[in-house]
PDB file of N, CA and C in Angstrom:
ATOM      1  N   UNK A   1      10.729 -49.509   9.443  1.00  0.00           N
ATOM      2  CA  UNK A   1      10.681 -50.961   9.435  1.00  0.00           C
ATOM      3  C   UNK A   1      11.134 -51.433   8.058  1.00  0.00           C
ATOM      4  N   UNK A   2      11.760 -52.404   8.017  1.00  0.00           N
ATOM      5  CA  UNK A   2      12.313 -52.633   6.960  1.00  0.00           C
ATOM      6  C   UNK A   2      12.180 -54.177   6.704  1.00  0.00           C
ATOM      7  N   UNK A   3      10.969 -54.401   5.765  1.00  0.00           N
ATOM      8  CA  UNK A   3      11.005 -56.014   5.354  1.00  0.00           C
ATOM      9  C   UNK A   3      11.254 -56.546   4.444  1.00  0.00           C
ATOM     10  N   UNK A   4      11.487 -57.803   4.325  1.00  0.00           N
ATOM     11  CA  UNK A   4      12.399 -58.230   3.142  1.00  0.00           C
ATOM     12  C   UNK A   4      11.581 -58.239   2.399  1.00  0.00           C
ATOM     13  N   UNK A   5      12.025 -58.051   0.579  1.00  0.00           N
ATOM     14  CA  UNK A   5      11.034 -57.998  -0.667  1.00  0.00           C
ATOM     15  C   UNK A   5      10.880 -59.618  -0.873  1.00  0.00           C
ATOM     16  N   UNK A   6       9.811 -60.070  -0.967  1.00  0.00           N
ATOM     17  CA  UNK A   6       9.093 -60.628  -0.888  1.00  0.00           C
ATOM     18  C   UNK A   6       8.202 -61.806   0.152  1.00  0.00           C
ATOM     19  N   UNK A   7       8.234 -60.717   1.326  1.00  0.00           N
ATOM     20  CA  UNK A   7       7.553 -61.432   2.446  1.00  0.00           C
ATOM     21  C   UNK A   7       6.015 -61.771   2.774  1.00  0.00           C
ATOM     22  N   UNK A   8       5.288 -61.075   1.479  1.00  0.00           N
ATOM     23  CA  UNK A   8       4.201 -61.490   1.099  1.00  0.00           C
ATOM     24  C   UNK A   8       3.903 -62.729   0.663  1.00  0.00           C
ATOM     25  N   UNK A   9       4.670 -63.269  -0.277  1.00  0.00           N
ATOM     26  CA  UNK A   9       4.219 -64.529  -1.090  1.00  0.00           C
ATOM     27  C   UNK A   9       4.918 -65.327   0.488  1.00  0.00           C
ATOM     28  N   UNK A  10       5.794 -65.040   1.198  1.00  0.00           N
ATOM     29  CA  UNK A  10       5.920 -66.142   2.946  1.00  0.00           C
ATOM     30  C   UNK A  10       4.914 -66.196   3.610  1.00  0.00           C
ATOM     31  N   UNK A  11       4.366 -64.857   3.497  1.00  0.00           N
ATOM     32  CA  UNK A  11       3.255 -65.345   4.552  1.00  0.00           C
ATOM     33  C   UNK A  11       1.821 -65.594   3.955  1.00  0.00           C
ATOM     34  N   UNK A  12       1.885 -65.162   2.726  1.00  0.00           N
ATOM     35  CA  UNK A  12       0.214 -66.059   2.221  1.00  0.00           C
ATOM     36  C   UNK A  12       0.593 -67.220   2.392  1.00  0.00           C
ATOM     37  N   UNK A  13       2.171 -68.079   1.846  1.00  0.00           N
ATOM     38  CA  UNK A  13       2.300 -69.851   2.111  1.00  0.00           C
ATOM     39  C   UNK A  13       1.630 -69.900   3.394  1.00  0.00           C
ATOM     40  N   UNK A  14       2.297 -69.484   4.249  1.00  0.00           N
ATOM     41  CA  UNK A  14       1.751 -70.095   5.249  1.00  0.00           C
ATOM     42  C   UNK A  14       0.802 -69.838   5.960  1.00  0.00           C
ATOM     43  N   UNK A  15      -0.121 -69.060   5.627  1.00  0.00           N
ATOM     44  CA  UNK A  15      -1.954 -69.234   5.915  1.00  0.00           C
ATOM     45  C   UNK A  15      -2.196 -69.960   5.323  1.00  0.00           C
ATOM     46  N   UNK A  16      -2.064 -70.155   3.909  1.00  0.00           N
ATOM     47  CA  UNK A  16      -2.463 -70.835   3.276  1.00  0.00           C
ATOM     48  C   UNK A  16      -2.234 -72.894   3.519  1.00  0.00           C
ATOM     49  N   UNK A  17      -1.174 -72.735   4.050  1.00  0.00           N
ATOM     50  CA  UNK A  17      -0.531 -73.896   4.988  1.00  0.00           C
ATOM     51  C   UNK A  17      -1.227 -74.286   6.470  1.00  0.00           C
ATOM     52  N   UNK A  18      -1.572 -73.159   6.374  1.00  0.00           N
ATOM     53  CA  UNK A  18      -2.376 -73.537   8.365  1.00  0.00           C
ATOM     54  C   UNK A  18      -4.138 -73.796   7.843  1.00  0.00           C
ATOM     55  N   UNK A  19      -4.271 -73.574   6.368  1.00  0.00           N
ATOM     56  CA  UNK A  19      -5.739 -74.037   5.964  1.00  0.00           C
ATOM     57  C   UNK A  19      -6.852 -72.743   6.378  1.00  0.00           C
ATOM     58  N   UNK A  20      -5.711 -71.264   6.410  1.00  0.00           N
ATOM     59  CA  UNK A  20      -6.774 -70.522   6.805  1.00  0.00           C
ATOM     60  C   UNK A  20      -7.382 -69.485   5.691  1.00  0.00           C
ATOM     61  N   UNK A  21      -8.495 -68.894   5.059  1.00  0.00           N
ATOM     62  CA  UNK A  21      -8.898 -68.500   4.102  1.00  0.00           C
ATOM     63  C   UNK A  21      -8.421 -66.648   4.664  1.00  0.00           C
ATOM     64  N   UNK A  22      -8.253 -66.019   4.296  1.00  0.00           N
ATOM     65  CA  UNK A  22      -8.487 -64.616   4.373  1.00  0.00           C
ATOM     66  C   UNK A  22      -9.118 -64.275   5.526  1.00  0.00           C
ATOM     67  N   UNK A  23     -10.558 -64.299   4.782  1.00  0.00           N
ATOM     68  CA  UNK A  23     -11.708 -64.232   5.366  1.00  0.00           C
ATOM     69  C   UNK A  23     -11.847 -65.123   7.666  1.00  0.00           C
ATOM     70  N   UNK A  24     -11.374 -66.455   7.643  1.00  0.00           N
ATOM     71  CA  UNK A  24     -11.003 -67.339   8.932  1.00  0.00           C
ATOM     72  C   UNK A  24     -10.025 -66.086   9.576  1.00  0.00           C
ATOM     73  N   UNK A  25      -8.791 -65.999   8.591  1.00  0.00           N
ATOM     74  CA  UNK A  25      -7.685 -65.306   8.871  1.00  0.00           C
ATOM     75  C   UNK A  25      -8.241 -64.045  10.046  1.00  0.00           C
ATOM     76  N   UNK A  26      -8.711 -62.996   9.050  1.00  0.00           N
ATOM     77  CA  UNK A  26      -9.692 -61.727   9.403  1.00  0.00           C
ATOM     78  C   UNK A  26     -10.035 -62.020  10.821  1.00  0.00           C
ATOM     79  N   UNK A  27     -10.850 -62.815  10.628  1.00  0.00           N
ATOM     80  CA  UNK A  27     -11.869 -63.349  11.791  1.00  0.00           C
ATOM     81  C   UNK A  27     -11.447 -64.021  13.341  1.00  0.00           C
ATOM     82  N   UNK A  28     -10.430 -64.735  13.032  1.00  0.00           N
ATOM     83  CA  UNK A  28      -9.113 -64.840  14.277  1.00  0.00           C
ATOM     84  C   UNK A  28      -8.382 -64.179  14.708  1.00  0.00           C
ATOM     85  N   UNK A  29      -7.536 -62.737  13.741  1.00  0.00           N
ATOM     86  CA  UNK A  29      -7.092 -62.141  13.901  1.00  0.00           C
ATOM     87  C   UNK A  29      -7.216 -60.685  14.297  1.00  0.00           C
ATOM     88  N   UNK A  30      -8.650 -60.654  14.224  1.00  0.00           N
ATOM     89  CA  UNK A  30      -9.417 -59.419  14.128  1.00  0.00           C
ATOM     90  C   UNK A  30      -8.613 -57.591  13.338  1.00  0.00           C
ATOM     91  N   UNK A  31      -7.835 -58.326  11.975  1.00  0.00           N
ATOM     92  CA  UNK A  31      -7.353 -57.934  11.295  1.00  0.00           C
ATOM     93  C   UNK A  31      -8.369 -57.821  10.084  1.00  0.00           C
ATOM     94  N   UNK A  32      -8.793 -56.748   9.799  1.00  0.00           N
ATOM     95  CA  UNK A  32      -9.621 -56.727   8.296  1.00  0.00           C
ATOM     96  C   UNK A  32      -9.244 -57.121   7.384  1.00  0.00           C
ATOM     97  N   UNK A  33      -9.590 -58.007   6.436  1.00  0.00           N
ATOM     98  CA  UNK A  33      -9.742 -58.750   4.997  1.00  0.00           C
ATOM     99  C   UNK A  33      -9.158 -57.682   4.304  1.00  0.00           C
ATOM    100  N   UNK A  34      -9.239 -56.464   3.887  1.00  0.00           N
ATOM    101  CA  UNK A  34      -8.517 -55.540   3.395  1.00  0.00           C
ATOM    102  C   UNK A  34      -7.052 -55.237   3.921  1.00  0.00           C
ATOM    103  N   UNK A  35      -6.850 -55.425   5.175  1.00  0.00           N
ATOM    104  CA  UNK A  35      -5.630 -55.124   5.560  1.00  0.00           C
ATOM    105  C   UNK A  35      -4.520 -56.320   5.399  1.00  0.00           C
ATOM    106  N   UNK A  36      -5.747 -57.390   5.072  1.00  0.00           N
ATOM    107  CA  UNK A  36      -4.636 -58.676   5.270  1.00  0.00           C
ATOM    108  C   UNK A  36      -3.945 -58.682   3.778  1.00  0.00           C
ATOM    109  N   UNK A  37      -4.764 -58.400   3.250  1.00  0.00           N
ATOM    110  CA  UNK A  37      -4.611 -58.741   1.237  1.00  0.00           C
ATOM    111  C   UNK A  37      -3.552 -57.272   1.486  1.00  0.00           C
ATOM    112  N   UNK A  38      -3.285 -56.297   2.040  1.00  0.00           N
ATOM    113  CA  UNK A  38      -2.539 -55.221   2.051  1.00  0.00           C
ATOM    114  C   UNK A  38      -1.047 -56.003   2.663  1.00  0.00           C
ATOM    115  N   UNK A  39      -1.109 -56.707   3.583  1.00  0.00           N
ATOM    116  CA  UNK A  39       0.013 -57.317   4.426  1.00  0.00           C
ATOM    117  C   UNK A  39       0.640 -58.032   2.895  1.00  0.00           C
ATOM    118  N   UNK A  40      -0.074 -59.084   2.700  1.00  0.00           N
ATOM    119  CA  UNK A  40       0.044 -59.848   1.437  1.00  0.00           C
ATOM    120  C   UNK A  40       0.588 -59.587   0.037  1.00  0.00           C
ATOM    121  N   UNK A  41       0.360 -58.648  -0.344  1.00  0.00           N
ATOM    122  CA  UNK A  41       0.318 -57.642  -1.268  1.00  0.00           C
ATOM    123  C   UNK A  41       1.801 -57.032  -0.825  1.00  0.00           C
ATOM    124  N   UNK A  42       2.288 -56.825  -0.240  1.00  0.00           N
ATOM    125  CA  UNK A  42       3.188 -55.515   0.359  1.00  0.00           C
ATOM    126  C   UNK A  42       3.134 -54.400   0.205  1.00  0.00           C
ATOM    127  N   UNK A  43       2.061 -53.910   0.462  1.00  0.00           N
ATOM    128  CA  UNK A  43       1.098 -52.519   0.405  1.00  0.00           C
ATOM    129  C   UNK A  43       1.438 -51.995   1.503  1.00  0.00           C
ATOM    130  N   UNK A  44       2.889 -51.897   1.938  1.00  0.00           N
ATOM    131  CA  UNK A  44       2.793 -51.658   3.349  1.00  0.00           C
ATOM    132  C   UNK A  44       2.124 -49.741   3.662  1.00  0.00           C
ATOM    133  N   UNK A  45       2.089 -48.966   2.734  1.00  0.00           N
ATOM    134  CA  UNK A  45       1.253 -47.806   3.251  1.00  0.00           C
ATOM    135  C   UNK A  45      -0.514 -48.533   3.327  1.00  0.00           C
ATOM    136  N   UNK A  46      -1.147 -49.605   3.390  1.00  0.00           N
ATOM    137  CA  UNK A  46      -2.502 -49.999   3.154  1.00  0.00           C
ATOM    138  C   UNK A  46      -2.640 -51.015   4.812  1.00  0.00           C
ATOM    139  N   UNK A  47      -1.569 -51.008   5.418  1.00  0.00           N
ATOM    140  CA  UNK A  47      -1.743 -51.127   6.603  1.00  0.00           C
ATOM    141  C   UNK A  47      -0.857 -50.636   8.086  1.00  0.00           C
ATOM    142  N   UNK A  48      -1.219 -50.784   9.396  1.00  0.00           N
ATOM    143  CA  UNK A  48      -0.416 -51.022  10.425  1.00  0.00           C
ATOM    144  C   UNK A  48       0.688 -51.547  11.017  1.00  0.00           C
ATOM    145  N   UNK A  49       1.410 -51.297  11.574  1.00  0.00           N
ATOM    146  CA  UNK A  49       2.081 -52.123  11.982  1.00  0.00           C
ATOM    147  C   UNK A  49       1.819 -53.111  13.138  1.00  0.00           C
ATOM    148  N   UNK A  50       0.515 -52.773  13.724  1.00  0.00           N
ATOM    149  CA  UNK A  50      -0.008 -52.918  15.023  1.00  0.00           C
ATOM    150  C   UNK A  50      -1.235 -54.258  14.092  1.00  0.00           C
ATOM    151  N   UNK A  51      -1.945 -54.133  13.137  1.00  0.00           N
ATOM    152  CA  UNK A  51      -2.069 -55.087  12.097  1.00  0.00           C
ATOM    153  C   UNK A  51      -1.180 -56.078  11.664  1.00  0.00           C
ATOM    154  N   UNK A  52       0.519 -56.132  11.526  1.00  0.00           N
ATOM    155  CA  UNK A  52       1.135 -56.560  11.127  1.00  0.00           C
ATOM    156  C   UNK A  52       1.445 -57.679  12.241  1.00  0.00           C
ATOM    157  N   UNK A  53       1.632 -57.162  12.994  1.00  0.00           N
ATOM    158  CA  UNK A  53       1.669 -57.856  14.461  1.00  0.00           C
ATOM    159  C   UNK A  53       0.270 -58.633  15.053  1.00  0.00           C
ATOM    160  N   UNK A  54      -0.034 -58.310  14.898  1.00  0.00           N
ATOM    161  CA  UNK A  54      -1.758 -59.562  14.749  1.00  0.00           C
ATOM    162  C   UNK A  54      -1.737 -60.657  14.294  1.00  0.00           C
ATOM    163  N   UNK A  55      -1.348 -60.228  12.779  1.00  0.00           N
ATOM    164  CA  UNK A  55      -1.286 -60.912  11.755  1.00  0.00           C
ATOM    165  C   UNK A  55      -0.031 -61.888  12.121  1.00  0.00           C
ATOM    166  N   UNK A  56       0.837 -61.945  12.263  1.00  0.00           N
ATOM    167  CA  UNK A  56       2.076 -62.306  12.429  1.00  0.00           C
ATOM    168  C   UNK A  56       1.712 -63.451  13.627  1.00  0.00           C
ATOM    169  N   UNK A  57       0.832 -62.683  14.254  1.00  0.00           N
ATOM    170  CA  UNK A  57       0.640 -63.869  15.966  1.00  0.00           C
ATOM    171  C   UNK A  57      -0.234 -64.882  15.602  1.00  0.00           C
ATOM    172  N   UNK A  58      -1.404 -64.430  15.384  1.00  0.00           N
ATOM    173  CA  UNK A  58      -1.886 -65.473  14.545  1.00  0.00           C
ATOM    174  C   UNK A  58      -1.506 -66.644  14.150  1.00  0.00           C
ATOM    175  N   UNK A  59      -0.696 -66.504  13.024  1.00  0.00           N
ATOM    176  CA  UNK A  59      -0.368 -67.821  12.192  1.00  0.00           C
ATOM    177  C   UNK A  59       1.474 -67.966  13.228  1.00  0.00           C
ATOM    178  N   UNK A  60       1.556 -67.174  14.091  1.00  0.00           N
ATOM    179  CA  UNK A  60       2.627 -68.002  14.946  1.00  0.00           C
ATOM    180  C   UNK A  60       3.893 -67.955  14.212  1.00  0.00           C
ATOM    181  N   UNK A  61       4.276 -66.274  13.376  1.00  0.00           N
ATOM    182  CA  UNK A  61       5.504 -66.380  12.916  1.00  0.00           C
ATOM    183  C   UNK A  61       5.959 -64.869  12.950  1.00  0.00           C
ATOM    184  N   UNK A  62       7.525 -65.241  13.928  1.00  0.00           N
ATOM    185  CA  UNK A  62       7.879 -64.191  14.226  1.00  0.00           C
ATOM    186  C   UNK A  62       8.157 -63.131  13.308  1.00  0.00           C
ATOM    187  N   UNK A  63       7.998 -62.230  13.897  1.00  0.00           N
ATOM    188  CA  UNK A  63       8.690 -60.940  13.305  1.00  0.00           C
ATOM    189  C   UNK A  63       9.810 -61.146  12.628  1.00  0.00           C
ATOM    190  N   UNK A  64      11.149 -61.665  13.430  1.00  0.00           N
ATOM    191  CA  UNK A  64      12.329 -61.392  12.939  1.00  0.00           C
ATOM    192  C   UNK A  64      12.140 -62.306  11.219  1.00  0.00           C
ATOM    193  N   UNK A  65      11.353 -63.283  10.976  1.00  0.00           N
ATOM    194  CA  UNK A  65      11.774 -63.792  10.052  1.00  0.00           C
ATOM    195  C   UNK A  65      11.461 -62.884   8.425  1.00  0.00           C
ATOM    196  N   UNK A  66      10.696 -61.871   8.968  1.00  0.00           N
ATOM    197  CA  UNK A  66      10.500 -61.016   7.560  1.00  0.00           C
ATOM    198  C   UNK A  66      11.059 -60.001   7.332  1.00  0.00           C
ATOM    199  N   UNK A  67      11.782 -59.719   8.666  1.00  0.00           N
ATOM    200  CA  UNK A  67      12.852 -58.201   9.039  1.00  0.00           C
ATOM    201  C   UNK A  67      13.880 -58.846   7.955  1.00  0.00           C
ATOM    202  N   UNK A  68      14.767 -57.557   7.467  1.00  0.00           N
ATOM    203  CA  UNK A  68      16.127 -57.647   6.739  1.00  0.00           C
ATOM    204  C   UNK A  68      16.726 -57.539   7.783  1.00  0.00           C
ATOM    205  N   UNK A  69      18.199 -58.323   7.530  1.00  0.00           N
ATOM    206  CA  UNK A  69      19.366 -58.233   8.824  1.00  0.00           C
ATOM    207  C   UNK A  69      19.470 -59.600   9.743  1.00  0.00           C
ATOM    208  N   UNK A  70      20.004 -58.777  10.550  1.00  0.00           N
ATOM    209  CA  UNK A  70      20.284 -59.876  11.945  1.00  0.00           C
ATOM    210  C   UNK A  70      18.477 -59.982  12.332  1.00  0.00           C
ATOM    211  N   UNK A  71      18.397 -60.868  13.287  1.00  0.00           N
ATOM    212  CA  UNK A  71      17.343 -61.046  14.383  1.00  0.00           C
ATOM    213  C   UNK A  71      16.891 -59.686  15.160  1.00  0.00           C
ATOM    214  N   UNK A  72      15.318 -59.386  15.200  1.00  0.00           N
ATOM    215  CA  UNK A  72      15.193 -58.531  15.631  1.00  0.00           C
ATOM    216  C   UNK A  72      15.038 -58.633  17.268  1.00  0.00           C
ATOM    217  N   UNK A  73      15.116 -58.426  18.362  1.00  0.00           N
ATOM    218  CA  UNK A  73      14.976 -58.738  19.740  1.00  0.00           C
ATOM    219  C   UNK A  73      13.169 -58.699  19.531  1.00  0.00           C
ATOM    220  N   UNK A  74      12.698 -59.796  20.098  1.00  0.00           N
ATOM    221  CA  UNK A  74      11.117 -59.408  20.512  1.00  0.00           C
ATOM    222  C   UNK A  74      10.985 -58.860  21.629  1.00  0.00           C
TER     223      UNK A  74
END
């Protein structure tokens, strides 16, 4: 998988934009507070991809927009 360098600081904006704390985040997403600050972070060995995709549904933003390249097919 290959995501663009710096798709962390995109997607804290926009939790942080939907008014959701980490912690809300976690709790909707049933993504652990550790894994999210890992998503965030771009720690990508500190999480899933199956996490990533949670995370991603959640706040309602596709995949393709953090992939490098063309559009990924969902």
């Amino acid at each position: 998988m290959n995501l663009r360098e710096g798709y962390g600081n995109l997607l804290t904006g926009k939790r942080i934009e939907q008014g959701l704390t980490i912690k809300k985040l976690a709790k909707a997403s049933g993504v652990s507070e550790q894994n999210i600050l890992n998503i965030e972070k771009e720690n990508i060995k500190g999480y899933s991809f199956c996490d990533l995709r949670l995370y991603l549904k959640e706040l309602d933003i596709p995949l393709s927009e953090i992939m490098l390249g063309d559009r990924v097919p969902r």
